[in-house]
C-alpha atoms as a PDB file:
ATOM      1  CA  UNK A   1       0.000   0.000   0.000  1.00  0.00           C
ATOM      2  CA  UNK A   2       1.603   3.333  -0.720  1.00  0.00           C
ATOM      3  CA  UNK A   3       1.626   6.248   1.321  1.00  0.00           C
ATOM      4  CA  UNK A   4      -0.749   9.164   0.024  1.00  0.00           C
ATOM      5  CA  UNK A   5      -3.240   6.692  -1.184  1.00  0.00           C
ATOM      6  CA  UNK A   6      -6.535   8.350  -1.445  1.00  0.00           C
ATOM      7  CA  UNK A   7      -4.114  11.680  -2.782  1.00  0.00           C
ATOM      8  CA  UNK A   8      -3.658   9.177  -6.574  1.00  0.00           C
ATOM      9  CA  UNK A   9      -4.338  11.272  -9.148  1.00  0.00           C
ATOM     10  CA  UNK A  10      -7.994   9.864 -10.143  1.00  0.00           C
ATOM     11  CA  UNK A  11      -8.550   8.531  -7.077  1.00  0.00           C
ATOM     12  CA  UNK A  12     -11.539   9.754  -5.225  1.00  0.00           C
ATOM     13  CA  UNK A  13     -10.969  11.493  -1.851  1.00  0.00           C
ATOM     14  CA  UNK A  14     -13.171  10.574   0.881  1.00  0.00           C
ATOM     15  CA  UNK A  15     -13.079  13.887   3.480  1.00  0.00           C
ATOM     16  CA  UNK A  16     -13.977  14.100   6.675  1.00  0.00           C
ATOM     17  CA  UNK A  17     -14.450  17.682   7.718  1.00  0.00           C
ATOM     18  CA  UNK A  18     -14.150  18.916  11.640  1.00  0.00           C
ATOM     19  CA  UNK A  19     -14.643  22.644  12.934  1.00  0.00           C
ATOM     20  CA  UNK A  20     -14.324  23.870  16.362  1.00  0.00           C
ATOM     21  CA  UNK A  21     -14.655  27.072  18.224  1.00  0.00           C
ATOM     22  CA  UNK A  22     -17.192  28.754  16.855  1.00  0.00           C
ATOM     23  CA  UNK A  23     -18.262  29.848  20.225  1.00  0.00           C
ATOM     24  CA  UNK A  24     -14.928  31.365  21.775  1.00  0.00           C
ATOM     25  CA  UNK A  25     -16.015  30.349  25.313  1.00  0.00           C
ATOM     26  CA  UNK A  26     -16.314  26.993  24.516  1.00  0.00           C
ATOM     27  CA  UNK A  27     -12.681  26.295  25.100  1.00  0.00           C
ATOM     28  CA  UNK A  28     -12.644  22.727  25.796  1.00  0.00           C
ATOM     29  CA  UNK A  29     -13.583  22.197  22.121  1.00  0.00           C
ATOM     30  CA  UNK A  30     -10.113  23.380  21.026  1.00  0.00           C
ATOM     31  CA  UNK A  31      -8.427  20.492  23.801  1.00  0.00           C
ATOM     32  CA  UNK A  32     -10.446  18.494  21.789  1.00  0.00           C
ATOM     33  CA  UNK A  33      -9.826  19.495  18.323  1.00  0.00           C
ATOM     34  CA  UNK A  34      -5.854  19.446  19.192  1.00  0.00           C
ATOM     35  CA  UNK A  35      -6.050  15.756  20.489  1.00  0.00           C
ATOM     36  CA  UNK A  36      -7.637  14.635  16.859  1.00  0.00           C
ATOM     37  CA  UNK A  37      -4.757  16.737  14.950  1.00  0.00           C
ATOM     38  CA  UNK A  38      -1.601  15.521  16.985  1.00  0.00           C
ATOM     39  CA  UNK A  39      -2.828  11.873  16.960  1.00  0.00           C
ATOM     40  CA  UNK A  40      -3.500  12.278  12.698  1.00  0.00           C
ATOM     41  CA  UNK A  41       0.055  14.121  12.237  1.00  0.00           C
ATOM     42  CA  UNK A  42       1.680  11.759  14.490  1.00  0.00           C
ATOM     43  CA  UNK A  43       3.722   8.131  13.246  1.00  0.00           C
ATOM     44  CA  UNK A  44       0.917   6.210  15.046  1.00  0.00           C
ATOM     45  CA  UNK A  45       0.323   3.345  13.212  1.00  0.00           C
ATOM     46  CA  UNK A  46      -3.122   3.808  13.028  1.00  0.00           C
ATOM     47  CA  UNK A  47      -2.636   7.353  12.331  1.00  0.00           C
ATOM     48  CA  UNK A  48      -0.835   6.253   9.258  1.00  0.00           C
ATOM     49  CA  UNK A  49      -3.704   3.957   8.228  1.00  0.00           C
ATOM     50  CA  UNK A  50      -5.766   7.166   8.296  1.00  0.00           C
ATOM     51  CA  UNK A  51      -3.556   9.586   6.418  1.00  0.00           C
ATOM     52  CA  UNK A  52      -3.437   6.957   3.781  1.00  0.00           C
ATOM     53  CA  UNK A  53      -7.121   6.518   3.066  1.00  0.00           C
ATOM     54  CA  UNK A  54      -8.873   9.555   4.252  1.00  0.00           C
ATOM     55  CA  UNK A  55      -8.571  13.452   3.675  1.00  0.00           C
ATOM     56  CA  UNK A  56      -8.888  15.604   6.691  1.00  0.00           C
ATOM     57  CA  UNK A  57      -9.822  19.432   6.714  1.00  0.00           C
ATOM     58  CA  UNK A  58      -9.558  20.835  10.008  1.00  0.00           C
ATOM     59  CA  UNK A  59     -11.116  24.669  10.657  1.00  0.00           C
ATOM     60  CA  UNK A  60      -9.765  24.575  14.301  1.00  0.00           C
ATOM     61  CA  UNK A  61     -11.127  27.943  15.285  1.00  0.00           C
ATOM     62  CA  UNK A  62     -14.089  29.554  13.417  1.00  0.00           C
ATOM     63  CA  UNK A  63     -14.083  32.542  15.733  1.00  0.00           C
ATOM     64  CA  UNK A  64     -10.866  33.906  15.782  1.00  0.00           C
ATOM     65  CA  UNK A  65     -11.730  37.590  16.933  1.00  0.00           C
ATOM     66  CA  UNK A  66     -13.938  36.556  19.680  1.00  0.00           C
ATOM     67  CA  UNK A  67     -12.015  34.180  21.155  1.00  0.00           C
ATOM     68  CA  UNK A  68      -9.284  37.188  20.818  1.00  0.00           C
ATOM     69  CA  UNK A  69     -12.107  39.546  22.877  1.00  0.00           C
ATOM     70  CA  UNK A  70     -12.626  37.218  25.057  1.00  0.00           C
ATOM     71  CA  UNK A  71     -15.992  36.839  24.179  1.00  0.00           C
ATOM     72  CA  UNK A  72     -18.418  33.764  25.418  1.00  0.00           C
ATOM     73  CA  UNK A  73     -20.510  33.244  22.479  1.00  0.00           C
ATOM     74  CA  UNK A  74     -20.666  35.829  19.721  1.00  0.00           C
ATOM     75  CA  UNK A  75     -18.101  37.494  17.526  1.00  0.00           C
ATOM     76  CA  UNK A  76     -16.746  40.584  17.716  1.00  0.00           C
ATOM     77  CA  UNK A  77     -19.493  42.542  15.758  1.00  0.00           C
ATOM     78  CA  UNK A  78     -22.191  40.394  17.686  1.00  0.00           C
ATOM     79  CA  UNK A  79     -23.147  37.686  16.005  1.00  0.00           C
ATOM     80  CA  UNK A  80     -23.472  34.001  16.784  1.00  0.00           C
ATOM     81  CA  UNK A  81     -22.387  32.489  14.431  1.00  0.00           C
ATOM     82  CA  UNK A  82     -23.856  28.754  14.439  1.00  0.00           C
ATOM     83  CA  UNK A  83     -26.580  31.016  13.629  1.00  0.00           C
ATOM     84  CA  UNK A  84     -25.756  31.889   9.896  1.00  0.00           C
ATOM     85  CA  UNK A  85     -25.028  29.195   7.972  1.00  0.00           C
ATOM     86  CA  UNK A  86     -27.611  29.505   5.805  1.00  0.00           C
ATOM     87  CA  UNK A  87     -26.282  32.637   4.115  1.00  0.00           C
ATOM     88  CA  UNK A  88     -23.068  34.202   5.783  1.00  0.00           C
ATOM     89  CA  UNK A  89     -22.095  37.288   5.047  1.00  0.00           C
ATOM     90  CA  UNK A  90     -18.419  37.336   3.689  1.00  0.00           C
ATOM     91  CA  UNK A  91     -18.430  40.489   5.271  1.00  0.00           C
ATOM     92  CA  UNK A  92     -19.681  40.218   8.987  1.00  0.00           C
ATOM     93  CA  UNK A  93     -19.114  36.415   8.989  1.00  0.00           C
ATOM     94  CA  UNK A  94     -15.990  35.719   6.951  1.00  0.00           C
ATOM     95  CA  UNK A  95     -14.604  32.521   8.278  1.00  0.00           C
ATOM     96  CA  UNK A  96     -18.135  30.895   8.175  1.00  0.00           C
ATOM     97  CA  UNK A  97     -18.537  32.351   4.704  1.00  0.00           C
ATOM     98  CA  UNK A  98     -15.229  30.865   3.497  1.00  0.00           C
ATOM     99  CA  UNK A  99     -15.884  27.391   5.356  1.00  0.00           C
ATOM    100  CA  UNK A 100     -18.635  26.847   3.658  1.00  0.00           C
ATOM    101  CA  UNK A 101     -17.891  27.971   0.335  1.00  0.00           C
ATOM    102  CA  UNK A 102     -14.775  25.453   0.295  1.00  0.00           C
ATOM    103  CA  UNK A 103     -17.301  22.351   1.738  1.00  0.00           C
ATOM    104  CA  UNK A 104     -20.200  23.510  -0.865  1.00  0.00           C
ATOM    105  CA  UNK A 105     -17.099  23.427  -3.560  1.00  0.00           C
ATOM    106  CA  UNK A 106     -15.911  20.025  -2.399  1.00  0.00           C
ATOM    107  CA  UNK A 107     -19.650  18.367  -2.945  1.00  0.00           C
ATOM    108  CA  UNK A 108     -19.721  19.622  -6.211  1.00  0.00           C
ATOM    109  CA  UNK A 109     -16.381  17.795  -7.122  1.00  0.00           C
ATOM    110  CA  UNK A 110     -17.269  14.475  -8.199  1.00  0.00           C
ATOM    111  CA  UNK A 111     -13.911  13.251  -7.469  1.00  0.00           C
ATOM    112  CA  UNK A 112     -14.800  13.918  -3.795  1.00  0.00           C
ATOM    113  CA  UNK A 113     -17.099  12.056  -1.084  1.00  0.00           C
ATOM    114  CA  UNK A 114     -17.699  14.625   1.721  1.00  0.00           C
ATOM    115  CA  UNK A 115     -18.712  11.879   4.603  1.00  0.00           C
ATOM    116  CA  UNK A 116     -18.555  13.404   7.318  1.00  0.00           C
ATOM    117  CA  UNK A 117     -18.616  16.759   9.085  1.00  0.00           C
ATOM    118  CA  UNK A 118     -18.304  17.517  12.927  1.00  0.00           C
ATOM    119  CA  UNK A 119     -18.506  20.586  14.689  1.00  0.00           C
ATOM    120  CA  UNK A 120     -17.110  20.329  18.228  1.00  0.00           C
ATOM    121  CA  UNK A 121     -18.593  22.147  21.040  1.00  0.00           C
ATOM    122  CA  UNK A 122     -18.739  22.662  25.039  1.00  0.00           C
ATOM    123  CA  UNK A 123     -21.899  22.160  27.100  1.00  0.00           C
ATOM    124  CA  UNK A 124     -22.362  24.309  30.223  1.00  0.00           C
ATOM    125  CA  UNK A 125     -24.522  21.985  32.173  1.00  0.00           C
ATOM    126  CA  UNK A 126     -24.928  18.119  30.685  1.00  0.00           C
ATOM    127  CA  UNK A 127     -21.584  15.775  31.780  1.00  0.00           C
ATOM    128  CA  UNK A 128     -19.553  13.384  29.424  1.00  0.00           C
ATOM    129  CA  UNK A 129     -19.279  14.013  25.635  1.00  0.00           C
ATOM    130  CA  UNK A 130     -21.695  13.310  23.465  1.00  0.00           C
ATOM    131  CA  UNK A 131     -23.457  14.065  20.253  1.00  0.00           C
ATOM    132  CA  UNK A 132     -26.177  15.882  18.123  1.00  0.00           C
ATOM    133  CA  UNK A 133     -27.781  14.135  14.883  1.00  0.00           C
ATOM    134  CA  UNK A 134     -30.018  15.255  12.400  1.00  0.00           C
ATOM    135  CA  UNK A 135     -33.594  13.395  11.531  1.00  0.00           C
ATOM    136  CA  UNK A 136     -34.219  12.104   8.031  1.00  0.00           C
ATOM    137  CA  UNK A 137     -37.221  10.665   6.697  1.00  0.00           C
ATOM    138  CA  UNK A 138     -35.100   8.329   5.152  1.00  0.00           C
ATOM    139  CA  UNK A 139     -35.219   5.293   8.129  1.00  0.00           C
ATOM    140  CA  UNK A 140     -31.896   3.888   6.697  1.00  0.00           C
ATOM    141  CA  UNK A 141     -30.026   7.168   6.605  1.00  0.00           C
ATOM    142  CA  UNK A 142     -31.178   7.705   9.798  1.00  0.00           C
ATOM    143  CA  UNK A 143     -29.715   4.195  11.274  1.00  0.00           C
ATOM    144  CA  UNK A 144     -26.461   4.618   9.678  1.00  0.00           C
ATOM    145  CA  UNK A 145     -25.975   7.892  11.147  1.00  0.00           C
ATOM    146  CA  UNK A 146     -26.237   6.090  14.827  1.00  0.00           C
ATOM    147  CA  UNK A 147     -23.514   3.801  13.728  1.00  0.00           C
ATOM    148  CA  UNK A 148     -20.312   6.579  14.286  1.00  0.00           C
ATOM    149  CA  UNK A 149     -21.556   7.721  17.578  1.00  0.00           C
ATOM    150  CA  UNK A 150     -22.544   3.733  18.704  1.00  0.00           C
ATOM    151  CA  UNK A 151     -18.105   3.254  17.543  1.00  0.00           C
ATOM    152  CA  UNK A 152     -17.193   5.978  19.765  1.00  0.00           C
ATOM    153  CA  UNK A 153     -19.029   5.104  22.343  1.00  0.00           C
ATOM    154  CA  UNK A 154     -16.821   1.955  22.798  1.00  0.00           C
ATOM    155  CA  UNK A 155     -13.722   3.718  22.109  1.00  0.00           C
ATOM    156  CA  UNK A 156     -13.868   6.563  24.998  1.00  0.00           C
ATOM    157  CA  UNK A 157     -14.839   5.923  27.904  1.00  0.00           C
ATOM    158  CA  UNK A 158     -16.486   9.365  28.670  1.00  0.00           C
ATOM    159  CA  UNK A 159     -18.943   9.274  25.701  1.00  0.00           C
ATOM    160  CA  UNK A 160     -22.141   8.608  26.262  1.00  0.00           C
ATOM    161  CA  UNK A 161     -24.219   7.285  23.270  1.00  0.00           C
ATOM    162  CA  UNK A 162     -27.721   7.914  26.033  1.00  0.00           C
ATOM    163  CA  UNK A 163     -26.993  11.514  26.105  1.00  0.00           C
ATOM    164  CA  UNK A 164     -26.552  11.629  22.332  1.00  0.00           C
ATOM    165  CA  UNK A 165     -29.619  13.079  20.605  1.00  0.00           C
ATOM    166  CA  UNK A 166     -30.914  13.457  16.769  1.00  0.00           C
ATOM    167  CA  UNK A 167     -33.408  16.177  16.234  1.00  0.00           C
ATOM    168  CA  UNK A 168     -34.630  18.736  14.060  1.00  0.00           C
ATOM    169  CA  UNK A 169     -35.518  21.704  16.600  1.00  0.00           C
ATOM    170  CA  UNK A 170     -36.350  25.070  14.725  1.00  0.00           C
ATOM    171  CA  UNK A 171     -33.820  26.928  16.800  1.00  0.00           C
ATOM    172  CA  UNK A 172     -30.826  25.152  15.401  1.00  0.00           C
ATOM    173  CA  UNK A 173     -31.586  25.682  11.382  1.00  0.00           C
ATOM    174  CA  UNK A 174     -29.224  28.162  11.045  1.00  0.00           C
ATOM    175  CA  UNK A 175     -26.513  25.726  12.787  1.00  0.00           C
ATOM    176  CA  UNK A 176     -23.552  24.028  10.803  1.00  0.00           C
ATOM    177  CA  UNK A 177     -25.104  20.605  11.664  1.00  0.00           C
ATOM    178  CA  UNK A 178     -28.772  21.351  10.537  1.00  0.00           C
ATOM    179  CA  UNK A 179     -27.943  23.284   7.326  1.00  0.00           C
ATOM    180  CA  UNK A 180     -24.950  20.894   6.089  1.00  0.00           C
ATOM    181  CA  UNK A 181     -27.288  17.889   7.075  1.00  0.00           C
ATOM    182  CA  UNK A 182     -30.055  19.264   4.583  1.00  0.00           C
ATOM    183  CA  UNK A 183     -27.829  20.529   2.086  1.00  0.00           C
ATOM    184  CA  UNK A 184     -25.221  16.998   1.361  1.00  0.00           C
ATOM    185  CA  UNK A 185     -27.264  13.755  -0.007  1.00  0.00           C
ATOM    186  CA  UNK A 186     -27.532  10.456   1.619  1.00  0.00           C
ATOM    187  CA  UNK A 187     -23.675   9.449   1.930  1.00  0.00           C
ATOM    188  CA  UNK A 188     -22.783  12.450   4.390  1.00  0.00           C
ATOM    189  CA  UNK A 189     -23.194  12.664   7.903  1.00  0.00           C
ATOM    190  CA  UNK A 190     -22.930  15.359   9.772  1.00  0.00           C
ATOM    191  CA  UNK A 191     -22.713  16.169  14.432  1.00  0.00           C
ATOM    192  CA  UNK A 192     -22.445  18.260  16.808  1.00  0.00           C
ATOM    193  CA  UNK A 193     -19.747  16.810  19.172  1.00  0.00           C
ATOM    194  CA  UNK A 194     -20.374  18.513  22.649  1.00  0.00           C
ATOM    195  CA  UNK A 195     -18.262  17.661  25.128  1.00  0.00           C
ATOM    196  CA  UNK A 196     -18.825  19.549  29.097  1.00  0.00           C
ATOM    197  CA  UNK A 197     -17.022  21.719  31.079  1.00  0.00           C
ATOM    198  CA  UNK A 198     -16.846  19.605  33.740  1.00  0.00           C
ATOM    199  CA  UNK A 199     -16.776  16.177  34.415  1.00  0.00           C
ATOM    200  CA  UNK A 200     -17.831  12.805  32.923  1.00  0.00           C
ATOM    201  CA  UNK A 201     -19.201   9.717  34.558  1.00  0.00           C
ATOM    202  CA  UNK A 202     -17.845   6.497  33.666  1.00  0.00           C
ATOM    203  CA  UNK A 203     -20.310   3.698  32.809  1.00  0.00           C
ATOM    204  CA  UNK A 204     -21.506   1.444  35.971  1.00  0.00           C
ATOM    205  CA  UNK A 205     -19.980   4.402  38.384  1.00  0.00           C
ATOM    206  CA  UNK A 206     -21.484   7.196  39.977  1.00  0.00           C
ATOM    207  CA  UNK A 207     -18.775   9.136  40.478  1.00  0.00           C
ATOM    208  CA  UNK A 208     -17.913  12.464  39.033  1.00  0.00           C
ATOM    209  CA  UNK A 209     -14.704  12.532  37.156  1.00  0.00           C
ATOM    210  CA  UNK A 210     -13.125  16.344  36.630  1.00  0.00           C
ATOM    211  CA  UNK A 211     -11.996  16.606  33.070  1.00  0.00           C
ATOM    212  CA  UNK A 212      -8.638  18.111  32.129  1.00  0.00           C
ATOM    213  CA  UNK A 213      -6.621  19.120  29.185  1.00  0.00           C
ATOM    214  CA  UNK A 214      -4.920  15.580  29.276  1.00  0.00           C
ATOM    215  CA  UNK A 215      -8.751  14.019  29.309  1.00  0.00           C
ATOM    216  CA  UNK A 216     -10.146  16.029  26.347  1.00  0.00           C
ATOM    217  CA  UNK A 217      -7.727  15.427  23.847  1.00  0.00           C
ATOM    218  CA  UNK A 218      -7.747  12.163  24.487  1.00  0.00           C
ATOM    219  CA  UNK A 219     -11.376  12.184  23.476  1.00  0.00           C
ATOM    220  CA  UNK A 220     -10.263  13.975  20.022  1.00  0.00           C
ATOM    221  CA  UNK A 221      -7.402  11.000  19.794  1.00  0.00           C
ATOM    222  CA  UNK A 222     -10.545   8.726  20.536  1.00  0.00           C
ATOM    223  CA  UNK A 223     -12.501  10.749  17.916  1.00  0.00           C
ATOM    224  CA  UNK A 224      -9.959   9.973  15.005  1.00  0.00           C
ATOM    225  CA  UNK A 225      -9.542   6.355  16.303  1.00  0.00           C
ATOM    226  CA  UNK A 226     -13.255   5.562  15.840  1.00  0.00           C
ATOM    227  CA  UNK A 227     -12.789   6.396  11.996  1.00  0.00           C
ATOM    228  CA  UNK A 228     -10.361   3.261  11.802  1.00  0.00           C
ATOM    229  CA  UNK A 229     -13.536   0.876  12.851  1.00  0.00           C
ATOM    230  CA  UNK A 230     -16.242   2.166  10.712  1.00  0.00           C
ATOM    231  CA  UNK A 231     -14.011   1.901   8.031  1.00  0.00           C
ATOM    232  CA  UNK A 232     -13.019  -1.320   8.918  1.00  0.00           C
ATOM    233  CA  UNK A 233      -9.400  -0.592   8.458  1.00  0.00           C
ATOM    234  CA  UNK A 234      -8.042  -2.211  11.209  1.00  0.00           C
ATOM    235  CA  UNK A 235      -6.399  -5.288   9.401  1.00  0.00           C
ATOM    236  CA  UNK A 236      -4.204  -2.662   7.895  1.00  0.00           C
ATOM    237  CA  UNK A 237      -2.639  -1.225  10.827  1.00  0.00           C
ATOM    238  CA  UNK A 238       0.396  -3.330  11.938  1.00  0.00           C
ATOM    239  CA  UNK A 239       1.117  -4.735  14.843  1.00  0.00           C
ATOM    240  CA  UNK A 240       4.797  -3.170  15.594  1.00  0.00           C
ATOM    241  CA  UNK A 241       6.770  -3.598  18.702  1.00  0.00           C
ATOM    242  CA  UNK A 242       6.786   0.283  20.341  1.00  0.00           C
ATOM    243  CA  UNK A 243      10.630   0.285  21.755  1.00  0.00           C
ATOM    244  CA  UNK A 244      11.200   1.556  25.021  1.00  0.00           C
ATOM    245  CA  UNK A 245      13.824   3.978  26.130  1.00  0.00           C
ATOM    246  CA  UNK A 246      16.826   2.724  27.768  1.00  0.00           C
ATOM    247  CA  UNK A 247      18.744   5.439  30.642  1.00  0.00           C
ATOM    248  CA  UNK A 248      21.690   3.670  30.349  1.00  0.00           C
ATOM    249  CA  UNK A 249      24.296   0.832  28.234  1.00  0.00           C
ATOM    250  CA  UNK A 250      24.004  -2.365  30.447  1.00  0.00           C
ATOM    251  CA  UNK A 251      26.898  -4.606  30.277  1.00  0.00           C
ATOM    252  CA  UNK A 252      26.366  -8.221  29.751  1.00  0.00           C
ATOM    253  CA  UNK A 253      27.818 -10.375  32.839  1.00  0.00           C
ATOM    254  CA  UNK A 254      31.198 -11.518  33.281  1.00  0.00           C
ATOM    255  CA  UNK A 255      31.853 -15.692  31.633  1.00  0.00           C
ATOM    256  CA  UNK A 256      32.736 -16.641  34.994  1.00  0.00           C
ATOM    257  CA  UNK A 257      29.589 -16.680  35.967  1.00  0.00           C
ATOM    258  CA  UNK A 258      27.771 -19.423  33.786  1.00  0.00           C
ATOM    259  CA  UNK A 259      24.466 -19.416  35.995  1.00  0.00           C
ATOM    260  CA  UNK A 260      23.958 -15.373  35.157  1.00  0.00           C
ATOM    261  CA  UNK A 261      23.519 -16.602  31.400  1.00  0.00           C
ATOM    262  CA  UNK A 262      19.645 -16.311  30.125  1.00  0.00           C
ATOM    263  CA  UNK A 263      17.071 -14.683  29.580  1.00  0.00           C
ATOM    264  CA  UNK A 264      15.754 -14.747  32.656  1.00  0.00           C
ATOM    265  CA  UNK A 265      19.096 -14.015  34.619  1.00  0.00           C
ATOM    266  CA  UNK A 266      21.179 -11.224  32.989  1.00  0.00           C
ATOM    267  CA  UNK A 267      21.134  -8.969  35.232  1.00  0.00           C
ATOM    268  CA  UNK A 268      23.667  -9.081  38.110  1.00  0.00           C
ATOM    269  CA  UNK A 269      20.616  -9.063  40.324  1.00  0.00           C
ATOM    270  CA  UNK A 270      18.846 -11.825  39.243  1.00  0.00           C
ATOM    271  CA  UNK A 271      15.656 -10.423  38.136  1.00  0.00           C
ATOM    272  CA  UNK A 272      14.423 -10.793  34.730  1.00  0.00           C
ATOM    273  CA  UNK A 273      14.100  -8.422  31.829  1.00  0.00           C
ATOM    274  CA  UNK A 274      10.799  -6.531  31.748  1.00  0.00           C
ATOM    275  CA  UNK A 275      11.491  -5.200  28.478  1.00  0.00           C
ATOM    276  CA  UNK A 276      10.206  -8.036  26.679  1.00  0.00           C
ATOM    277  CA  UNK A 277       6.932  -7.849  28.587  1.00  0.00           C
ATOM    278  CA  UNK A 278       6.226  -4.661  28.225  1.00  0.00           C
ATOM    279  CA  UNK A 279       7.502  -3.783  24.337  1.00  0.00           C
ATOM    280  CA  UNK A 280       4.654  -5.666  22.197  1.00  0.00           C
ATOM    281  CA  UNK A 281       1.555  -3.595  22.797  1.00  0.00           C
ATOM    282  CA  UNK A 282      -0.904  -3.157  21.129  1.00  0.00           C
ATOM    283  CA  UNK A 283      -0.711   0.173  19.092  1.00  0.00           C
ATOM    284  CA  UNK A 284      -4.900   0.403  19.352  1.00  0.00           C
ATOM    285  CA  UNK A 285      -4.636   0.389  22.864  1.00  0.00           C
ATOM    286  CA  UNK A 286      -1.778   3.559  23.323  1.00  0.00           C
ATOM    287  CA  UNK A 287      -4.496   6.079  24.162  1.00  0.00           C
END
């Protein structure tokens, strides 16, 4: 398999399309959004799997001057705006206006399959992450959409596919999610990925677990992962020994000492070499 695959000339790119910030309060969504772009940039094997069969585009921060202001929710001439998708002004909403251009010109390219697009919030009172779907008449569309959520769900353990939601409330039409999920056909799916500002509960527990910067890029890592199973790429990613660092040259024991020969005895010590044990992981599981 060669590296760049889906970027053949001819070949047709399947994109997956991810925003975040368009609320400059909602700052875990940016933890979040850099946990999905160091993992896909990184020499992860499964990161590699990705690169080579899916096209990422990555708007990290839709509202650039109100995050700058400080702002909670609007931008810095007022405006929400996960309000005005359905006709942004280039002028008083430039970065939504030039978002959407690019994702309207990508559908139109018939050498491109626009699957997916998430837009990555915070929530101020619900716990754990979790998403918002769209409805569609269409009872098939609307089952496949459950499937990337159900994935993630079983990836990260502070998602919660009970809290996730599909709806078509008239207050959200002017959202990225509602417009984009009207606008692309039958083959695109498009969320809100909220994730709160506080804590999560992990399943069979009670307890209240404080997120952290750590804890909410390791949902974004968790985010990219799921795209490996509803793929199915997994038999592609190999199963390589990680190596681990060693502080210092050890010397293999004197002849002399024929009993210190082994596996299980070089070290002048006696106990046995851990490195074996702990070098053959599982490159899935490094989260």
């Amino acid at each position: 398999m060669s590296t760049d695959d889906n970027l053949r000339e001819g070949a047709e790119q399947k994109v997956v399309f991810i925003t975040g910030r368009v609320h400059p309060g909602e700052t875990p969504s940016s933890f979040v959004c850099q946990g999905i772009i160091d993992f896909l940039i990184s020499q992860h094997p499964i990161a590699r799997v990705l690169r080579e069969h899916l096209v990422f585009k990555i708007a990290p921060m839709l509202n650039p001057d109100g995050v700058y202001l400080g702002n909670y929710r609007c931008s810095l001439m007022g405006f929400d705006l996960n309000r005005h998708w359905l006709d942004p002004s280039p002028w008083a909403h430039p970065t939504l206006h030039g978002v959407k251009q690019l994702i309207i010109q990508m559908y139109n390219d018939p050498k491109t399959s626009l699957e997916f697009y998430i837009d990555i919030h915070a929530h101020s009172t619900m716990m754990n992450g979790f998403m918002y779907g769209n409805i569609f008449e269409d009872e098939e569309r609307f089952q496949r959409q459950a499937i990337f959520p159900k994935l993630l769900c079983q990836n990260a353990e502070d998602f919660s596919y009970s809290s996730t939601s599909f709806n078509r409330d008239a207050v959200k039409a002017g959202t990225g999610r509602r417009f984009l999920g009207g606008l692309l056909d039958h083959t695109s799916y498009c969320y809100t990925l909220e994730v709160s500002f506080y804590s999560y509960i992990i399943g069979g527990t009670t307890a209240a677990v404080p997120y952290t910067e750590e804890a909410y890029m390791k949902l974004g890592r968790n985010v990219a992962r799921t795209f490996l199973d509803y793929y199915r790429l997994n038999p592609l990613v190999e199963k390589v020994a990680i190596p681990m660092p060693r502080l210092r040259k050890e010397k293999p024991p004197p002849y002399k000492h024929p009993l210190l020969r082994g596996p299980a005895r070089n070290h002048p010590n006696g106990k046995g070499d851990k490195k074996s044990s702990m070098n053959h992981k599982d490159p899935s599981n490094s989260f």
